[in-house]
C-alpha atoms as a PDB file:
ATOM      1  CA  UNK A   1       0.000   0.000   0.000  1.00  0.00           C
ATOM      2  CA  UNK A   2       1.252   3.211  -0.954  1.00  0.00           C
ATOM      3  CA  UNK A   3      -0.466   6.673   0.502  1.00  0.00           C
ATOM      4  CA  UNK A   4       1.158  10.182  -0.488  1.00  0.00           C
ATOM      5  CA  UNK A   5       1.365  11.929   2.451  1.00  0.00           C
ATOM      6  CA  UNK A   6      -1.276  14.992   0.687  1.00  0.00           C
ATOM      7  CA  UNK A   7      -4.248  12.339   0.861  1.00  0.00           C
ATOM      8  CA  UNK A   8      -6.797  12.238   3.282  1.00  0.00           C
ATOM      9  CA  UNK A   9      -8.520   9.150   4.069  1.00  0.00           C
ATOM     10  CA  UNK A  10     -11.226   9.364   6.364  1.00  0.00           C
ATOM     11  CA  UNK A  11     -11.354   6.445   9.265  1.00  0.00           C
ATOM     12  CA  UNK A  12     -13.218   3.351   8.067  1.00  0.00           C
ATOM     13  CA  UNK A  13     -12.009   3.357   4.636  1.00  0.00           C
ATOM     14  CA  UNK A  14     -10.550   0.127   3.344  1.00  0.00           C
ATOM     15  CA  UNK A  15      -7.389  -0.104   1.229  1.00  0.00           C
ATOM     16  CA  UNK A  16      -5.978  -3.088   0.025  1.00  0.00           C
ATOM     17  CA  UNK A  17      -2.385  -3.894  -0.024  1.00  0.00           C
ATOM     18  CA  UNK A  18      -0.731  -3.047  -3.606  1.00  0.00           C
ATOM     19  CA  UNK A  19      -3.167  -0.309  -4.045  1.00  0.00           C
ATOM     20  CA  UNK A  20      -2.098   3.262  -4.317  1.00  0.00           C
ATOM     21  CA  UNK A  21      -3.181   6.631  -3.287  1.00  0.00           C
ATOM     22  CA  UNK A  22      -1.773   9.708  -5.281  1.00  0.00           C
ATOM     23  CA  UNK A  23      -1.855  13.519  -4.078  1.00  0.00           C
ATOM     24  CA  UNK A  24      -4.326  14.943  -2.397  1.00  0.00           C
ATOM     25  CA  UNK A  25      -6.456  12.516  -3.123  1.00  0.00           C
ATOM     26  CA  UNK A  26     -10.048  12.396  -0.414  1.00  0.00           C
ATOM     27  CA  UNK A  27     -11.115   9.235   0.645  1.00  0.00           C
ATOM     28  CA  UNK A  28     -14.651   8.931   2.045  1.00  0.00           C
ATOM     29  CA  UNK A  29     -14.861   6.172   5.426  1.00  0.00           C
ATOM     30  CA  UNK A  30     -17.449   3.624   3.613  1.00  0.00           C
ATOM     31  CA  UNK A  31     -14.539   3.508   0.667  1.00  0.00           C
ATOM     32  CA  UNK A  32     -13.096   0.184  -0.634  1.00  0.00           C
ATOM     33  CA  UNK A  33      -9.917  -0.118  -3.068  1.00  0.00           C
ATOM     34  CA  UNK A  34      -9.175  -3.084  -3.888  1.00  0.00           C
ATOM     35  CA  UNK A  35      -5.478  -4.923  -4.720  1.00  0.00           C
ATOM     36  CA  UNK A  36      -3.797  -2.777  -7.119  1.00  0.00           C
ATOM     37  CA  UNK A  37      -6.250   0.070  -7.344  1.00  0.00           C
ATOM     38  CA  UNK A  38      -4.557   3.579  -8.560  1.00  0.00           C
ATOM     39  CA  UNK A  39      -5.993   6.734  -7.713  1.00  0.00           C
ATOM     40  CA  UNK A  40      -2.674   9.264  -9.692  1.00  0.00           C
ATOM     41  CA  UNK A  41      -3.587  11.903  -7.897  1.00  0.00           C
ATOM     42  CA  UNK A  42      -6.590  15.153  -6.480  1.00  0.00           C
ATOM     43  CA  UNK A  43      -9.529  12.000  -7.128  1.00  0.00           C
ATOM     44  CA  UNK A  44     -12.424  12.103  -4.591  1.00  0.00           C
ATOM     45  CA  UNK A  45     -14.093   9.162  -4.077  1.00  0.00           C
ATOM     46  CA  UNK A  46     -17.135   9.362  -1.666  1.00  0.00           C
ATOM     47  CA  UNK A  47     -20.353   7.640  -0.714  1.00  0.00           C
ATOM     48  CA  UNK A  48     -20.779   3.571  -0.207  1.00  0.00           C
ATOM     49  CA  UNK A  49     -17.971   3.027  -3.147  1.00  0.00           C
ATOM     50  CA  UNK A  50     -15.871  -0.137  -4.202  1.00  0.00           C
ATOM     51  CA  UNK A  51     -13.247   0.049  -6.383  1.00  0.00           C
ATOM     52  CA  UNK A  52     -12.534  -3.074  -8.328  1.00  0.00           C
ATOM     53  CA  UNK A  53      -8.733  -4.898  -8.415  1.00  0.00           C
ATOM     54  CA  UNK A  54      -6.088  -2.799 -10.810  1.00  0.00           C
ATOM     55  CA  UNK A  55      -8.596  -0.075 -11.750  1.00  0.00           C
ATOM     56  CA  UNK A  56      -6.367   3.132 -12.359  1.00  0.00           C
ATOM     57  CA  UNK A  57      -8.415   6.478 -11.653  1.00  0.00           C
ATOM     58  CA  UNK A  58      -6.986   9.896 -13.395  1.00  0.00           C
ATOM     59  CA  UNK A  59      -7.008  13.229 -11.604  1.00  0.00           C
ATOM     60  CA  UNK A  60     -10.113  14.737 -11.149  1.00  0.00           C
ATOM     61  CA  UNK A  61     -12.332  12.006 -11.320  1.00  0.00           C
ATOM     62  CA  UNK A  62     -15.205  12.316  -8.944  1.00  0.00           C
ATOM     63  CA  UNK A  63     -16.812   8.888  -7.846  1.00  0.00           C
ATOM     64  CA  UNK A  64     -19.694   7.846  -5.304  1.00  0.00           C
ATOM     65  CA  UNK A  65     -21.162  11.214  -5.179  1.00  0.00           C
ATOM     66  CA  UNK A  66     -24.783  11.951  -4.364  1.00  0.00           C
ATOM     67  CA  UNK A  67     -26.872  11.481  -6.895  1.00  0.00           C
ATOM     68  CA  UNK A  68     -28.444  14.530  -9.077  1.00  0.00           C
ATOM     69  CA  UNK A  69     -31.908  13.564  -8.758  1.00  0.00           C
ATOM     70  CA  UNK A  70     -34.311  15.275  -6.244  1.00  0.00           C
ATOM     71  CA  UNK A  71     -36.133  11.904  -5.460  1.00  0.00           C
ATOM     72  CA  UNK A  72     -32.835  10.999  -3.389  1.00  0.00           C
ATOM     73  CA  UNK A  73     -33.216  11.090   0.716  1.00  0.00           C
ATOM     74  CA  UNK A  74     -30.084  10.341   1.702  1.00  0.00           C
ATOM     75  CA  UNK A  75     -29.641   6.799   2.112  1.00  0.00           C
ATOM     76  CA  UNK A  76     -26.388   4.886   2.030  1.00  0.00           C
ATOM     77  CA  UNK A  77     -26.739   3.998  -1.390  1.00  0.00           C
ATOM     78  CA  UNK A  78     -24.000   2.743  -3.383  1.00  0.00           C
ATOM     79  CA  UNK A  79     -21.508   3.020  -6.485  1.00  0.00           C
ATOM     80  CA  UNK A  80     -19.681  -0.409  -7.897  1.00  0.00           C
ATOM     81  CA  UNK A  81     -16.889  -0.383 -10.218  1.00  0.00           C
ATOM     82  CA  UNK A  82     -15.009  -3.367 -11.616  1.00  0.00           C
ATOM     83  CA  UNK A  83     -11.505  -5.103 -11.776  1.00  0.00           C
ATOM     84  CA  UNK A  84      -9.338  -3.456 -14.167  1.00  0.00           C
ATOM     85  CA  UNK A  85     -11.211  -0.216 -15.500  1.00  0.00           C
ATOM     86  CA  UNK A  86      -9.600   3.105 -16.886  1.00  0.00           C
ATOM     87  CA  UNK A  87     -11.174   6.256 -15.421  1.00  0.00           C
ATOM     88  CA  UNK A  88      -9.986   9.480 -17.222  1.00  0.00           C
ATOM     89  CA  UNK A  89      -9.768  13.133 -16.289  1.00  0.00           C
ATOM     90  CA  UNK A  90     -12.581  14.777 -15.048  1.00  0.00           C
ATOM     91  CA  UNK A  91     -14.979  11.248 -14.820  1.00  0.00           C
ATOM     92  CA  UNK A  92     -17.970  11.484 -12.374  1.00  0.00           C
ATOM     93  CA  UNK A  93     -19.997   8.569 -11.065  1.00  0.00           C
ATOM     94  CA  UNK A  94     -23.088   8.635  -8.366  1.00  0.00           C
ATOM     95  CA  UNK A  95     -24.275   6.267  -6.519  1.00  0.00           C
ATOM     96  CA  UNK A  96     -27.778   5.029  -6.852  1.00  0.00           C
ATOM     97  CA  UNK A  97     -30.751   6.019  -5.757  1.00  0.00           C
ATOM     98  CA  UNK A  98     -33.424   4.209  -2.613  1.00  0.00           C
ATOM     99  CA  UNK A  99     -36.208   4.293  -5.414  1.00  0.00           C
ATOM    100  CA  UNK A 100     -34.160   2.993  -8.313  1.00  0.00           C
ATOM    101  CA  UNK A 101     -32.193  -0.656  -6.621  1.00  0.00           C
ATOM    102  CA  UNK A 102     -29.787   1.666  -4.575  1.00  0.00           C
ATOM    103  CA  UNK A 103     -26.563   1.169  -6.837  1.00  0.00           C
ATOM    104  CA  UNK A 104     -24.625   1.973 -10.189  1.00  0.00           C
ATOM    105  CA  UNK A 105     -22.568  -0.552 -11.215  1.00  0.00           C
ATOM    106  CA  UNK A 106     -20.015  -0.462 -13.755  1.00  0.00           C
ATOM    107  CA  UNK A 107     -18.571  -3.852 -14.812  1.00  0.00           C
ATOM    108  CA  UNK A 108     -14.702  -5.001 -15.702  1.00  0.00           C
ATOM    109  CA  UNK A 109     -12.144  -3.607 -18.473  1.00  0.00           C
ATOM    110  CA  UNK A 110     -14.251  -0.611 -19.004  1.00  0.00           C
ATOM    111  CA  UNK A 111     -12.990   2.580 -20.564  1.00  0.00           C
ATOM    112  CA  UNK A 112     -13.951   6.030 -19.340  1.00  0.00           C
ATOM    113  CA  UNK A 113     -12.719   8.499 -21.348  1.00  0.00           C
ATOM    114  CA  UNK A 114     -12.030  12.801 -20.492  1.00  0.00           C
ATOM    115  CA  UNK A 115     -15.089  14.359 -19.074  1.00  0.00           C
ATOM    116  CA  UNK A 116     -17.460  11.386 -19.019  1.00  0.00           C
ATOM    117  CA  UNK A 117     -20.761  10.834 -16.694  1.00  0.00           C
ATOM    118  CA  UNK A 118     -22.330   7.648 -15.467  1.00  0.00           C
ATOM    119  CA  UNK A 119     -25.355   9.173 -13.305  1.00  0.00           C
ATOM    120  CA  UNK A 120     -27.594   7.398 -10.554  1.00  0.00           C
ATOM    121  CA  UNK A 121     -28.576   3.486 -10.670  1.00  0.00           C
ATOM    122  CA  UNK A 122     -27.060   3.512 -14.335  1.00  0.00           C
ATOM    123  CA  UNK A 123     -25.872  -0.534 -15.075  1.00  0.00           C
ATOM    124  CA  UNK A 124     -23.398  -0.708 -17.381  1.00  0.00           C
ATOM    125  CA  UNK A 125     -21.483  -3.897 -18.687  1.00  0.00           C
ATOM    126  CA  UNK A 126     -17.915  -5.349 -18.848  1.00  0.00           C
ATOM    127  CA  UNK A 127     -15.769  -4.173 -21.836  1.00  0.00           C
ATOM    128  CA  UNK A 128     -17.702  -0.703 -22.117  1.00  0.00           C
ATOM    129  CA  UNK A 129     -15.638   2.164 -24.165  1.00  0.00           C
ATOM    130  CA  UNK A 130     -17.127   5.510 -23.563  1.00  0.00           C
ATOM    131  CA  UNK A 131     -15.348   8.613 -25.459  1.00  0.00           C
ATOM    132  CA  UNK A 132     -14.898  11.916 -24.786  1.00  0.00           C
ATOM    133  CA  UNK A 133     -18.075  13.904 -22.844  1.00  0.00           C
ATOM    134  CA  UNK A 134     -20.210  10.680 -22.814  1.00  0.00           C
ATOM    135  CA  UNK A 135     -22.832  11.267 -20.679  1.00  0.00           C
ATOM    136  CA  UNK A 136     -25.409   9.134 -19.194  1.00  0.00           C
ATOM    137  CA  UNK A 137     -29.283   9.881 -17.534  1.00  0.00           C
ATOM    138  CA  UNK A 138     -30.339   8.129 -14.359  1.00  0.00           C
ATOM    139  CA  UNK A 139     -31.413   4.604 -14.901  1.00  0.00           C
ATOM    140  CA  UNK A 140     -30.028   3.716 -17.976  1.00  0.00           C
ATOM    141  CA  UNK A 141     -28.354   0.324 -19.229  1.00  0.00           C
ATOM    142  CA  UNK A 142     -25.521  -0.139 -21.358  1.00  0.00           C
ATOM    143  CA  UNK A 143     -24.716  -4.152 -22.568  1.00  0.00           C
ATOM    144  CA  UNK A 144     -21.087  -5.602 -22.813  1.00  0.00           C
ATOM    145  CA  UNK A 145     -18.805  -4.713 -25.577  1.00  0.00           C
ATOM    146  CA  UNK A 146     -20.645  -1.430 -26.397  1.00  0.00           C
ATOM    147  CA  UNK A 147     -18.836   1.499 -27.729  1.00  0.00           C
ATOM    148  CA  UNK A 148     -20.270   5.104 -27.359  1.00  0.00           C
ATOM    149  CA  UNK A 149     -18.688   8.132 -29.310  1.00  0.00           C
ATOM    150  CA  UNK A 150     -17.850  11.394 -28.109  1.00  0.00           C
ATOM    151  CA  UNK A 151     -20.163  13.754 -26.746  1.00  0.00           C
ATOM    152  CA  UNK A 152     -23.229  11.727 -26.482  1.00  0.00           C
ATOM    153  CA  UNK A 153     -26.046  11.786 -24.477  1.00  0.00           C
ATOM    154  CA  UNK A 154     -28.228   8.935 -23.535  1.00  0.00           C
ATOM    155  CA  UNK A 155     -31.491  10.224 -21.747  1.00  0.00           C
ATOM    156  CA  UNK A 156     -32.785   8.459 -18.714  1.00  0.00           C
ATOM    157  CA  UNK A 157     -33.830   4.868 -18.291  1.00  0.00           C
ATOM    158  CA  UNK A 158     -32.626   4.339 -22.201  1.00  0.00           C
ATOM    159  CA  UNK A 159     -31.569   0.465 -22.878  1.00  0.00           C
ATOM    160  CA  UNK A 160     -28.331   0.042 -24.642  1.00  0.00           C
ATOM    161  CA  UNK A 161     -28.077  -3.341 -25.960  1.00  0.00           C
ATOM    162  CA  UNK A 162     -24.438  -5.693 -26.085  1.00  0.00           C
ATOM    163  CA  UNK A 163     -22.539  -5.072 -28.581  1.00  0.00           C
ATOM    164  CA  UNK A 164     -23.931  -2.186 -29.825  1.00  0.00           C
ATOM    165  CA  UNK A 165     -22.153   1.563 -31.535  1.00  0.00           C
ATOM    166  CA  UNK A 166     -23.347   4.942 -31.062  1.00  0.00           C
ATOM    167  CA  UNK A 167     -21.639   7.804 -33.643  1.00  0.00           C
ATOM    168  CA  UNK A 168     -20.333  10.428 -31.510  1.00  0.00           C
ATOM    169  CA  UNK A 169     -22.530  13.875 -31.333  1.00  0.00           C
ATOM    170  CA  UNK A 170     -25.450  11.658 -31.488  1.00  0.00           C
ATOM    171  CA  UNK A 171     -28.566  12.393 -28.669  1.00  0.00           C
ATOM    172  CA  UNK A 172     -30.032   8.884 -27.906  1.00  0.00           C
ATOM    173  CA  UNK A 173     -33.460   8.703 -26.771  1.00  0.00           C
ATOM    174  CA  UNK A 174     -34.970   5.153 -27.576  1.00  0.00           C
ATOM    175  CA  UNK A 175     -33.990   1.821 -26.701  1.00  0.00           C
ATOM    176  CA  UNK A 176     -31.085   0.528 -29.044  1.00  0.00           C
ATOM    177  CA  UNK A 177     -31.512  -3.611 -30.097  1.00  0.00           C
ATOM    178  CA  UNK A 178     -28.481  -5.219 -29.412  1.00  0.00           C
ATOM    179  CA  UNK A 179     -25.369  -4.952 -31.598  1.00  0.00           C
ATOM    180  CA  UNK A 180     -27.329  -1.886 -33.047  1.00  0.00           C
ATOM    181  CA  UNK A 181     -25.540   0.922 -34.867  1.00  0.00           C
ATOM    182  CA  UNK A 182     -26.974   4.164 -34.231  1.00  0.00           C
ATOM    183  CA  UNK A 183     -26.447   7.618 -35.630  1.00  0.00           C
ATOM    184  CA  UNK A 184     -27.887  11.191 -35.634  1.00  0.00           C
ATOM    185  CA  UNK A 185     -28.701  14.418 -34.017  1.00  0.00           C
ATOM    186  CA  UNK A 186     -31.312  12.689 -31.959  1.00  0.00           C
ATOM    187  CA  UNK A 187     -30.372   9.014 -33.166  1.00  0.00           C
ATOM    188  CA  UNK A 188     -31.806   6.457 -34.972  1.00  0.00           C
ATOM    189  CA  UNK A 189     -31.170   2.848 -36.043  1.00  0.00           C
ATOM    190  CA  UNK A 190     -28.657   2.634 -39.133  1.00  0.00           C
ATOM    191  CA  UNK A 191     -28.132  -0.812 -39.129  1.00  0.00           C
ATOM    192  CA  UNK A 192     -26.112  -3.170 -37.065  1.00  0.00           C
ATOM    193  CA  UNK A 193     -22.495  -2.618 -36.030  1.00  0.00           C
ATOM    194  CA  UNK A 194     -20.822  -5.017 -38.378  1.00  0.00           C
ATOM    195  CA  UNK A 195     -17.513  -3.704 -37.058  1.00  0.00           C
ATOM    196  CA  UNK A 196     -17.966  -4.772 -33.662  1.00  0.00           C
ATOM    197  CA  UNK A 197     -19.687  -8.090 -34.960  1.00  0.00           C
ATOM    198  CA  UNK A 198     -16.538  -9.279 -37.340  1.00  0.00           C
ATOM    199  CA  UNK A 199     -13.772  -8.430 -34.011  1.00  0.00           C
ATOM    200  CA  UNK A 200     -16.140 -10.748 -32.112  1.00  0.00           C
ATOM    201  CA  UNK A 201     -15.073 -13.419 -34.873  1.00  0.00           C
ATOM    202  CA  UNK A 202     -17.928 -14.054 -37.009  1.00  0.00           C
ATOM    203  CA  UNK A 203     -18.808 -15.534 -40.807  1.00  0.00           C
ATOM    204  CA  UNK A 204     -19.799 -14.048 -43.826  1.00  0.00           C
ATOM    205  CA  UNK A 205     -22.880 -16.393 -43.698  1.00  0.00           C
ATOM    206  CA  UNK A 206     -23.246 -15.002 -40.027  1.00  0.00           C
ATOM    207  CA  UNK A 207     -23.395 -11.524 -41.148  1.00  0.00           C
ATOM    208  CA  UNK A 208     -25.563 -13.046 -43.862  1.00  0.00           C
ATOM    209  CA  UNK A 209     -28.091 -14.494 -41.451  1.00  0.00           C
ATOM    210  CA  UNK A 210     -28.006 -11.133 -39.125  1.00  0.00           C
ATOM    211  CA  UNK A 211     -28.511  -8.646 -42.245  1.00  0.00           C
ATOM    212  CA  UNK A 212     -31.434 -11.269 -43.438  1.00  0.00           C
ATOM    213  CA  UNK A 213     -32.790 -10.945 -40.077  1.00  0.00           C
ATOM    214  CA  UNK A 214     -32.707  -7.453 -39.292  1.00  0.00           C
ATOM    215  CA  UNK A 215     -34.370  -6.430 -42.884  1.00  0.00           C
ATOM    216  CA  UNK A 216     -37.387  -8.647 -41.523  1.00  0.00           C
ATOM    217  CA  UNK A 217     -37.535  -7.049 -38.471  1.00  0.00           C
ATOM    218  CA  UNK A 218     -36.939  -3.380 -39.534  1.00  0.00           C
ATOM    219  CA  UNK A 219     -38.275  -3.055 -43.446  1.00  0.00           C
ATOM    220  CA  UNK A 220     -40.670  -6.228 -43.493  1.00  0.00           C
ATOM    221  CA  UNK A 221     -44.431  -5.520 -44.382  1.00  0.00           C
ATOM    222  CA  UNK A 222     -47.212  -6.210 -41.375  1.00  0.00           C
ATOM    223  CA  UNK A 223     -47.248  -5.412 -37.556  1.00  0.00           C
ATOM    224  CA  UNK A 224     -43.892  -5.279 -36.161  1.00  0.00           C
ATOM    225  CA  UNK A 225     -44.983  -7.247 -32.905  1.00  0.00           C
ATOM    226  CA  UNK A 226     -45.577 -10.597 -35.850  1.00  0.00           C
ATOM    227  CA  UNK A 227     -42.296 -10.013 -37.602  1.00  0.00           C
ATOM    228  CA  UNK A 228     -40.211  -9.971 -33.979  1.00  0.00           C
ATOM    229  CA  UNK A 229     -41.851 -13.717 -33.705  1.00  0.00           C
ATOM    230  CA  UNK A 230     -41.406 -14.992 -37.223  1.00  0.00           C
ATOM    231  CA  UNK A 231     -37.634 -14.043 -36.705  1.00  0.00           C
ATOM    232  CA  UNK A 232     -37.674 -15.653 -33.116  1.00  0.00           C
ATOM    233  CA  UNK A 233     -39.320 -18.829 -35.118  1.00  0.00           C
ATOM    234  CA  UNK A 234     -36.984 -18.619 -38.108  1.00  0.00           C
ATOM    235  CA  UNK A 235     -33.506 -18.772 -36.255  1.00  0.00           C
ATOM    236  CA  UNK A 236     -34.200 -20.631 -33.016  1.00  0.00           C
ATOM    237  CA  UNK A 237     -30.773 -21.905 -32.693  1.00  0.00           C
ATOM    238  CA  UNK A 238     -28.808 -18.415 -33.587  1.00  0.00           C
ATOM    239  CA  UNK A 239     -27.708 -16.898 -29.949  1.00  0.00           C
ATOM    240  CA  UNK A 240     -27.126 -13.435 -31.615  1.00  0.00           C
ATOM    241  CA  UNK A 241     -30.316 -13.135 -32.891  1.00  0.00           C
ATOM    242  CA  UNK A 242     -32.634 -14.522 -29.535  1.00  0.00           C
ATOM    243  CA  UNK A 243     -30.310 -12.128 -27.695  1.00  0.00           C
ATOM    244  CA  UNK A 244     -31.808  -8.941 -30.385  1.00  0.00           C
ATOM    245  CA  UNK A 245     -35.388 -10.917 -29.781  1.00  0.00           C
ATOM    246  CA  UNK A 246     -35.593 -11.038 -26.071  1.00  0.00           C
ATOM    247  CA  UNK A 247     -34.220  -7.632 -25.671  1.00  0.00           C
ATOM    248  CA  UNK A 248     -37.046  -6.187 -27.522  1.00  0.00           C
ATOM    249  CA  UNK A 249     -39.957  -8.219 -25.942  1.00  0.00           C
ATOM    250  CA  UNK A 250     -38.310  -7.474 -22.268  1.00  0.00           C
ATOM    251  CA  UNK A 251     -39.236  -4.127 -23.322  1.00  0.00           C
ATOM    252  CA  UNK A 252     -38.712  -0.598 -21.144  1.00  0.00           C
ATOM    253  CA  UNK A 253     -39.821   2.598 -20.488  1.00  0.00           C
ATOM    254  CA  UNK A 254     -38.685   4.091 -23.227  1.00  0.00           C
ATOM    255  CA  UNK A 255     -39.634   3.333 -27.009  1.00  0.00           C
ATOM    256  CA  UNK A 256     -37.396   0.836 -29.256  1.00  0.00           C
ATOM    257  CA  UNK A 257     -35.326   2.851 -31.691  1.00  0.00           C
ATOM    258  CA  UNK A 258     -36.280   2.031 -35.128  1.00  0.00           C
ATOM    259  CA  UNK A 259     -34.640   3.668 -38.607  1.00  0.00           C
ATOM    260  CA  UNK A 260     -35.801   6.699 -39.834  1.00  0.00           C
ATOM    261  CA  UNK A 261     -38.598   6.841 -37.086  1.00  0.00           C
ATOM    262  CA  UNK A 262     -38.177  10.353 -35.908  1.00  0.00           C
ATOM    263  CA  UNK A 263     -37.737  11.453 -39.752  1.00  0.00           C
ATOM    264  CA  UNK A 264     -41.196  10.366 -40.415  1.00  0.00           C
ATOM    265  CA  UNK A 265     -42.318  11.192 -37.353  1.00  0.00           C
ATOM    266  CA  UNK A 266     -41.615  14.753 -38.353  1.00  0.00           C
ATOM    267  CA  UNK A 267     -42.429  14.690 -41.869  1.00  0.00           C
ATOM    268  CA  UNK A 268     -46.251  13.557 -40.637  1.00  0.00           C
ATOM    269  CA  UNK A 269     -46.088  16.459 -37.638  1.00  0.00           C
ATOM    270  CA  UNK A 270     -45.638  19.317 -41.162  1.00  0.00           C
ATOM    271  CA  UNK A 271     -47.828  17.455 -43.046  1.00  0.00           C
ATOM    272  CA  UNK A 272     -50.845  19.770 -43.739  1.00  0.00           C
END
């Protein structure tokens, strides 16, 4: 264990042995750091936090605050954070909230990139890449092995699926299907992330079935509810696509992003 001298760590806190605490760092009393945890130096971390094993925290990152919602009364809720995560400048976190399960968790190997926000009861996955100014609404989900580009924001209690992309400067309001691609001002569906699909190893006939199968779903004729089970019934045995099925019958509070929704949406709003 290594503590600058400059840090404060209030009485309670546990530190594990290998981790280290830069300068003038402020360590709250219900703080854990795990083996190897980092802190380089002026990070607060607050509240009912763990820190997971070899996570390395940049200066001014600001984890296990309150969170910014005015439903919060004060409870010892609580902020997660897994084994070997990158937390860049300027990063804040808050815990959760008593109405919303009481904790944000953030899985393993996660990137957090300058400026980003994860706000209250957020879940995100393992292998999560956030850019630049990413920031995040209460209660929203991100799935493993998502990427999201810089500068965008995901309103609250938005689902994003595995595997999915979001262009930077996008706004994203509706749920995203998993291993999604979505794109615009105020986003939309542009078709799956075929990037992210061939690093996670798969065929041409793969990427054959998934195309075939997300034309039926998104540009097929007759009620969308029917074509989500003829897929379902058409590729029983194809993980990728139950995992795009199930995510849209689980459903949410918010609507499932489709493409060119809010286009036509606003073309039929002028419409005389």
């Amino acid at each position: 264990m290594a503590i600058d001298p400059t840090a404060r760590i209030a009485s309670g806190a546990r530190i594990a042995d290998g981790a280290e605490v830069g300068p003038y760092c402020l360590i709250g009393a219900q703080v854990e750091l795990q083996a190897g945890v980092r802190l380089i130096g002026h990070v607060n971390v607050g509240g009912v936090t763990s820190i997971g094993e070899g996570t390395v925290v940049y200066p001014f990152a600001s984890l296990g605050t309150p969170p910014q919602s005015t439903h919060y009364r004060g409870g010892a809720t609580r902020l997660t954070i897994g084994a070997h995560c990158e937390i860049r400048e300027h990063v804040t976190m808050n815990t959760g909230t008593e109405d919303g399960g009481g904790i944000t968790r953030v899985g393993e190997h996660c990137l957090f990139m300058v400026g980003s926000h994860v706000g209250h009861d957020c879940l995100i996955g393992s292998e999560v890449t956030f850019a630049n100014n990413v920031v995040l609404g209460g209660h929203v989900t991100i799935g493993d092995n998502t990427f999201i580009g810089g500068h965008v924001a995901v309103h609250q209690f938005v689902r994003v699926g595995e595997g999915v992309m979001v262009s930077g400067m996008s706004g994203v309001a509706d749920d995203v299907i998993p291993f999604g691609f979505a794109i615009g001002r105020i986003a939309d569906l542009a078709g799956l992330n075929i990037v992210g699909l061939r690093r996670r190893g798969l065929t041409r006939s793969d990427l054959q079935r998934l195309r075939q199968a997300y034309r039926a779903l998104f540009h097929g004729t007759g009620v969308f509810a029917d074509r989500v089970e003829a897929v379902a019934n058409e590729y029983p045995a194809d993980p990728l696509l139950q995992k795009i099925v199930a995510f849209i019958r689980a459903g949410g509070k918010r609507a499932l992003m489709h493409p060119n929704a809010r286009a036509k949406r606003e073309n039929a709003a002028d419409a005389p």
